[in-house]
Protein backbone atom coordinates (compact mmCIF):
# COMPACT_ATOMS: atom_id res chain seq x y z
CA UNK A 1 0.00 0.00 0.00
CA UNK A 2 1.55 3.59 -0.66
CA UNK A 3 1.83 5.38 2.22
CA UNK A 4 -0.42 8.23 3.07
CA UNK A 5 0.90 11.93 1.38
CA UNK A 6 1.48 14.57 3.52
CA UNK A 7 0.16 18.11 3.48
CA UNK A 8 1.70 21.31 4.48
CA UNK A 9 0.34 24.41 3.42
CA UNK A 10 2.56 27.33 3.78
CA UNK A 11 3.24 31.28 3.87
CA UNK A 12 -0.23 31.40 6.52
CA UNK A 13 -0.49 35.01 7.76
CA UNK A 14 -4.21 36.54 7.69
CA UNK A 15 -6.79 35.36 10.33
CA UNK A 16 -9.03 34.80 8.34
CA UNK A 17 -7.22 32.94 5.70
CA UNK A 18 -5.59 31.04 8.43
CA UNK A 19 -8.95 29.71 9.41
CA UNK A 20 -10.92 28.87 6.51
CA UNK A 21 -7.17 26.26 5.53
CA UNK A 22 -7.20 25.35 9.28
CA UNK A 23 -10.84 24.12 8.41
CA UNK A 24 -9.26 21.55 5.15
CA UNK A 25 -6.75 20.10 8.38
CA UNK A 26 -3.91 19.64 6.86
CA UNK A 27 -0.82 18.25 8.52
CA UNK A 28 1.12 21.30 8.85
CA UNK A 29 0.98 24.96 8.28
CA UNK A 30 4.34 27.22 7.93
CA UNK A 31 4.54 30.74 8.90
CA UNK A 32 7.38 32.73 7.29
CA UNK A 33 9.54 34.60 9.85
CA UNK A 34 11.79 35.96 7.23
CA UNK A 35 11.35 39.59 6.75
CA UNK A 36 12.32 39.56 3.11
CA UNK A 37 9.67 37.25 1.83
CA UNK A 38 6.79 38.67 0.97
CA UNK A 39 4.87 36.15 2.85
CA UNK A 40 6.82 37.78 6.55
CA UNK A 41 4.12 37.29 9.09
CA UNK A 42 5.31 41.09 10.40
CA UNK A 43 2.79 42.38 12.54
CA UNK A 44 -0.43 40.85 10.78
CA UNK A 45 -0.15 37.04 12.59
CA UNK A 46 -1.43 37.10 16.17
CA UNK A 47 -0.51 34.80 18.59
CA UNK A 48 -4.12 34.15 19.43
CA UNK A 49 -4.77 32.99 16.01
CA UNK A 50 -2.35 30.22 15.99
CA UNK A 51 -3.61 29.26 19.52
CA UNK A 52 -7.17 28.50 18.02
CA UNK A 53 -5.65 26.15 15.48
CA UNK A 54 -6.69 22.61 15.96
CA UNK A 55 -3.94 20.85 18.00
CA UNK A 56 -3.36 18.11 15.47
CA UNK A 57 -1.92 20.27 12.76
CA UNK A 58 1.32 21.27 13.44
CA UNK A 59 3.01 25.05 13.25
CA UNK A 60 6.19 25.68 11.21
CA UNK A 61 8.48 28.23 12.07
CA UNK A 62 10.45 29.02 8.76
CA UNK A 63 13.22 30.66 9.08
CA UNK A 64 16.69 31.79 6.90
CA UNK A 65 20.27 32.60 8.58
CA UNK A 66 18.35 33.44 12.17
CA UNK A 67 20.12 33.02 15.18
CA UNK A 68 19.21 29.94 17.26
CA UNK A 69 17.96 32.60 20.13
CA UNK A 70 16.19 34.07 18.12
CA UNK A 71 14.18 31.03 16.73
CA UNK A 72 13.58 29.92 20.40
CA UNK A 73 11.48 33.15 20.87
CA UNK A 74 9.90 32.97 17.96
CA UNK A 75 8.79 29.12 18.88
CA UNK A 76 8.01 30.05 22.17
CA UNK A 77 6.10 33.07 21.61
CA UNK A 78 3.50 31.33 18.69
CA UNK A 79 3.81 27.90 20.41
CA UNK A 80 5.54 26.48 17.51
CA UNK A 81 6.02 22.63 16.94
CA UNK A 82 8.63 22.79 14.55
CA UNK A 83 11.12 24.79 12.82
CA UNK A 84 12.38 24.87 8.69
CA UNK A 85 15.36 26.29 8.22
CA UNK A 86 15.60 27.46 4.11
CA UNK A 87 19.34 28.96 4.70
CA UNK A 88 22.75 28.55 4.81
CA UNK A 89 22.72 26.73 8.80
CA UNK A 90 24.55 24.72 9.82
CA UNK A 91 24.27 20.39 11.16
CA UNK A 92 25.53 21.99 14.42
CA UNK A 93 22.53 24.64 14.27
CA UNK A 94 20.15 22.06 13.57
CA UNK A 95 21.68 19.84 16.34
CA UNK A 96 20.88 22.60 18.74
CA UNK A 97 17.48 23.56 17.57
CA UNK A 98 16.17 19.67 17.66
CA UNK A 99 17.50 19.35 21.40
CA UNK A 100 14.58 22.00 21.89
CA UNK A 101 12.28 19.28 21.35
CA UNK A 102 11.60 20.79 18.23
CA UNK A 103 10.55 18.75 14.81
CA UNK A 104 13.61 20.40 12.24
CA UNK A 105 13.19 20.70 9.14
CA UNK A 106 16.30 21.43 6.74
CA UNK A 107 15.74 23.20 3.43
CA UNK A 108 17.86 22.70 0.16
CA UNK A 109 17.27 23.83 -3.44
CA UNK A 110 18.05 21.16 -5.87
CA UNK A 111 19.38 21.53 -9.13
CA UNK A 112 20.63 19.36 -11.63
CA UNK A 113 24.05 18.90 -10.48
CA UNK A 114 22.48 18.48 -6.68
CA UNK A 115 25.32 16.62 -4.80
CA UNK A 116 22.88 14.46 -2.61
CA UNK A 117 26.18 13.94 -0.36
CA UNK A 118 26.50 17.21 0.98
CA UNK A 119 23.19 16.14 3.13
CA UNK A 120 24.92 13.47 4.93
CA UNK A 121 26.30 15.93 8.32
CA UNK A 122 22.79 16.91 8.36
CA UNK A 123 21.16 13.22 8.74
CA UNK A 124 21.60 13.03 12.08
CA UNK A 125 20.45 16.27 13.06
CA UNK A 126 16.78 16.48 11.02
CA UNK A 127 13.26 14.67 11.33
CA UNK A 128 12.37 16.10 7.87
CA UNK A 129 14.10 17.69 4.41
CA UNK A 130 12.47 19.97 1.92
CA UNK A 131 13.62 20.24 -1.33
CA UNK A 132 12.65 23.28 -3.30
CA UNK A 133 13.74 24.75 -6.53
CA UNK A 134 16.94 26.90 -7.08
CA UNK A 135 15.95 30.88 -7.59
CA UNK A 136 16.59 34.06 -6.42
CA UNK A 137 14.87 33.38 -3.45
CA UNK A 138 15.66 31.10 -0.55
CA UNK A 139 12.37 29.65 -1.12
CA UNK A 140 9.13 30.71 -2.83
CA UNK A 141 10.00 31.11 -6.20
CA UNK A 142 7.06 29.32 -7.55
CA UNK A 143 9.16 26.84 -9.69
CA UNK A 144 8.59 23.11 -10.14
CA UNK A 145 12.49 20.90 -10.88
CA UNK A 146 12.78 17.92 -12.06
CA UNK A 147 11.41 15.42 -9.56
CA UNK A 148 13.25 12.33 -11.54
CA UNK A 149 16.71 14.04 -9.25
CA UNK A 150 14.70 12.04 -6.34
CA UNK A 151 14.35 8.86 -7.97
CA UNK A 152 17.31 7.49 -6.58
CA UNK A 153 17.53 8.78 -3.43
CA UNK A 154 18.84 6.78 -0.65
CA UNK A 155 18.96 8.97 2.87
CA UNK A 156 17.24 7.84 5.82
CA UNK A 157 15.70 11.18 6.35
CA UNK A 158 11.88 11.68 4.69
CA UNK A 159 11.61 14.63 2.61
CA UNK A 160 8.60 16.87 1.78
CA UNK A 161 8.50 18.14 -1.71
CA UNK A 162 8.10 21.99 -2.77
CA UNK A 163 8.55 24.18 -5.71
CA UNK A 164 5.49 25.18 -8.03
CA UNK A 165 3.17 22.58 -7.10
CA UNK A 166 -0.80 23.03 -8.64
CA UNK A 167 -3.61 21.71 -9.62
CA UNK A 168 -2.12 20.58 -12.48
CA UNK A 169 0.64 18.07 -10.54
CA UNK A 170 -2.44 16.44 -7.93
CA UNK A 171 -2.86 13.38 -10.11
CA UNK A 172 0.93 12.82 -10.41
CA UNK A 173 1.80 13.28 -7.11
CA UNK A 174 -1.06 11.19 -5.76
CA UNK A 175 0.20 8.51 -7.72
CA UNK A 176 4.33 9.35 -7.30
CA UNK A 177 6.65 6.68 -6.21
CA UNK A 178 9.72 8.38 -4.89
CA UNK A 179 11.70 6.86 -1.96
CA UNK A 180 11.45 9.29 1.17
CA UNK A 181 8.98 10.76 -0.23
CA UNK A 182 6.75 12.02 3.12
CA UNK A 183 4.60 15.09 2.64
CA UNK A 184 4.00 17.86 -0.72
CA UNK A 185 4.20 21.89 0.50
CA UNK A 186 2.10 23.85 -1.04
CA UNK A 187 2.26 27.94 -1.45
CA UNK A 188 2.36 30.41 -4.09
CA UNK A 189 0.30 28.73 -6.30
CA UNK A 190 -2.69 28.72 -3.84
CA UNK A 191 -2.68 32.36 -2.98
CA UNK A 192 -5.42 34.72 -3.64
CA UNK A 193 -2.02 37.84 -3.06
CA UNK A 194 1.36 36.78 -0.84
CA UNK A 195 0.06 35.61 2.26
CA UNK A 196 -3.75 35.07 1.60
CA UNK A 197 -4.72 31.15 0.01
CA UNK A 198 -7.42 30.12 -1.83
CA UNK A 199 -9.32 27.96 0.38
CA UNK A 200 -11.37 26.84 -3.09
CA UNK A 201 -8.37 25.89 -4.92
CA UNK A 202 -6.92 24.22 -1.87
CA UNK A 203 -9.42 22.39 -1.31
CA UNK A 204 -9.67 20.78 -4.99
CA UNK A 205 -5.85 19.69 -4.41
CA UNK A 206 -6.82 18.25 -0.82
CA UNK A 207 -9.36 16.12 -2.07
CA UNK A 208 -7.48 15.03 -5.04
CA UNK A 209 -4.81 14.04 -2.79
CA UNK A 210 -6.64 12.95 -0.29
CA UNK A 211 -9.83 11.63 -2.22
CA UNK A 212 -13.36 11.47 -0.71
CA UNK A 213 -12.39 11.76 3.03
CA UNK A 214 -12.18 15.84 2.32
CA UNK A 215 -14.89 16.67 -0.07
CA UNK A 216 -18.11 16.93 2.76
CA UNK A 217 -15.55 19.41 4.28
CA UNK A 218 -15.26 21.47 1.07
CA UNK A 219 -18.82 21.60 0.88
CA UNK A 220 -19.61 22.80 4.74
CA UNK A 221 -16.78 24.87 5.32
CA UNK A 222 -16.33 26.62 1.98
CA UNK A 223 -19.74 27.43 1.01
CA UNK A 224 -20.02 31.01 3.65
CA UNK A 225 -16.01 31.64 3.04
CA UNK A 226 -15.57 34.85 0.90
CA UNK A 227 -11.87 36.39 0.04
C-alpha cells in the first residue's frame, strides 16, 4: 500500500485565511519569519490565532540565517512545533534547535548537479528535508524541478516536496513513487495575493490528494467563506 501523502500548506499570515485552511486540516501549516519574503508574518499574525488552530496540525516556524535565540522566541512566543530552516545553517545549528524538542526541518534547493552527499552531516540532526527549486529566493519562487533528481535517493531522512506545485501536478503526485517521499508543500500557487490562500483551490488539491475523506468538508466549510 503507498503510504499516506502529507500536506503542508505554507506562507499562513491573515486570520481569516488562516482559518478557513485550518478548516481543510492539513498536517502542517508554515509561517514565514523571514522579513524579506513577501509572505513575513510582520505584525499581521497574532498569537491568538495560531492558539485557536486545531492541536493536530502542526506550526512551522520558517526561518533563513536566524540566530538559534532568536528562533527559540519565535517558537516560544506562537507555540511552535517545529522549525524549517531554508538557509545557509549549519548540522551543528540544527543539532541545537532539535535538542529544543523541536521537529527540524532542513531546506535545500536542488538543481541538476544536486550533490545528494553534501546532506549526509545533516542526517543526524533532522526529522524532515524539503527540497525546493533553485531561484533568487531562498524559497518561494514558484518553480517546479525535475522530480526524476529524487528517484534514486537513498537517505534515511523523509523529505517533503516543494517548488510550483498546482492543480495541475495532484494526479501525479497522488500517484508518485519516490523513496522518502513524506509530505507535498504547497504555497504560491494557492494564494489569492502573498500571504492570503485560496481555500477553493486548496481544497480541490486536498481532495485530489486525499480523495473522498475531504470533499463533505469542502462543501460545509467553503460554502459562507468569501476572500
Amino acid at each position: 500500500m503507498k503510504p499516506t501523502l502529507y500536506i503542508k500548506v505554507c506562507g499562513m499570515r491573515e486570520a481569516h485565511s488562516l482559518a478557513a485552511v485550518a478548516a481543510l486540516q492539513p498536517d502542517f501549516l508554515g509561517f514565514i519569519f523571514y522579513p524579506k519574503s513577501s509572505r513575513y508574518v510582520g505584525q499581521e499574525l497574532s498569537t491568538a490565532s495560531l492558539e485557536n488552530l486545531p492541536p493536530n496540525i502542526k506550526k512551522v516556524g520558517v526561518f533563513v540565517n536566524e540566530a538559534t535565540e532568536v528562533i527559540r522566541q519565535r517558537v516560544q512566543e506562537f507555540k511552535l512545533n517545529a522549525v524549517q530552516l531554508h538557509g545557509d545553517e549549519t548540522p551543528a545549528q540544527c543539532q541545537e534547535l532539535r535538542a529544543s524538542d523541536l521537529l527540524v526541518l532542513k531546506a535545500f534547493a536542488l538543481g541538476g548537479n544536486f550533490d545528494f552527499d553534501t546532506l549526509l552531516p545533516y542526517v543526524p540532526h533532522c526529522d524532515y528535508f524539503l527540497f525546493d527549486t533553485k531561484g533568487e529566493q531562498p524559497g518561494g519562487n514558484g518553480l517546479v524541478f525535475d522530480w526524476q533528481l529524487l528517484r534514486d535517493y537513498a537517505l534515511p531522512v523523509p523529505y517533503f516536496l516543494a517548488g510550483g506545485l498546482d492543480l495541475t501536478h495532484a494526479e501525479t503526485l497522488r500517484n508518485l513513487q519516490l523513496p522518502g517521499l513524506f509530505a507535498v508543500d504547497l504555497n504560491s500557487r494557492f494564494e489569492i495575493s502573498p500571504g492570503k490562500k485560496d481555500p477553493i483551490r486548496l481544497g480541490q488539491m486536498f481532495q485530489q490528494l486525499r480523495g473522498a475523506a475531504v470533499a463533505e468538508l469542502i462543501d460545509i466549510k467553503h460554502k459562507n467563506v468569501s476572500c
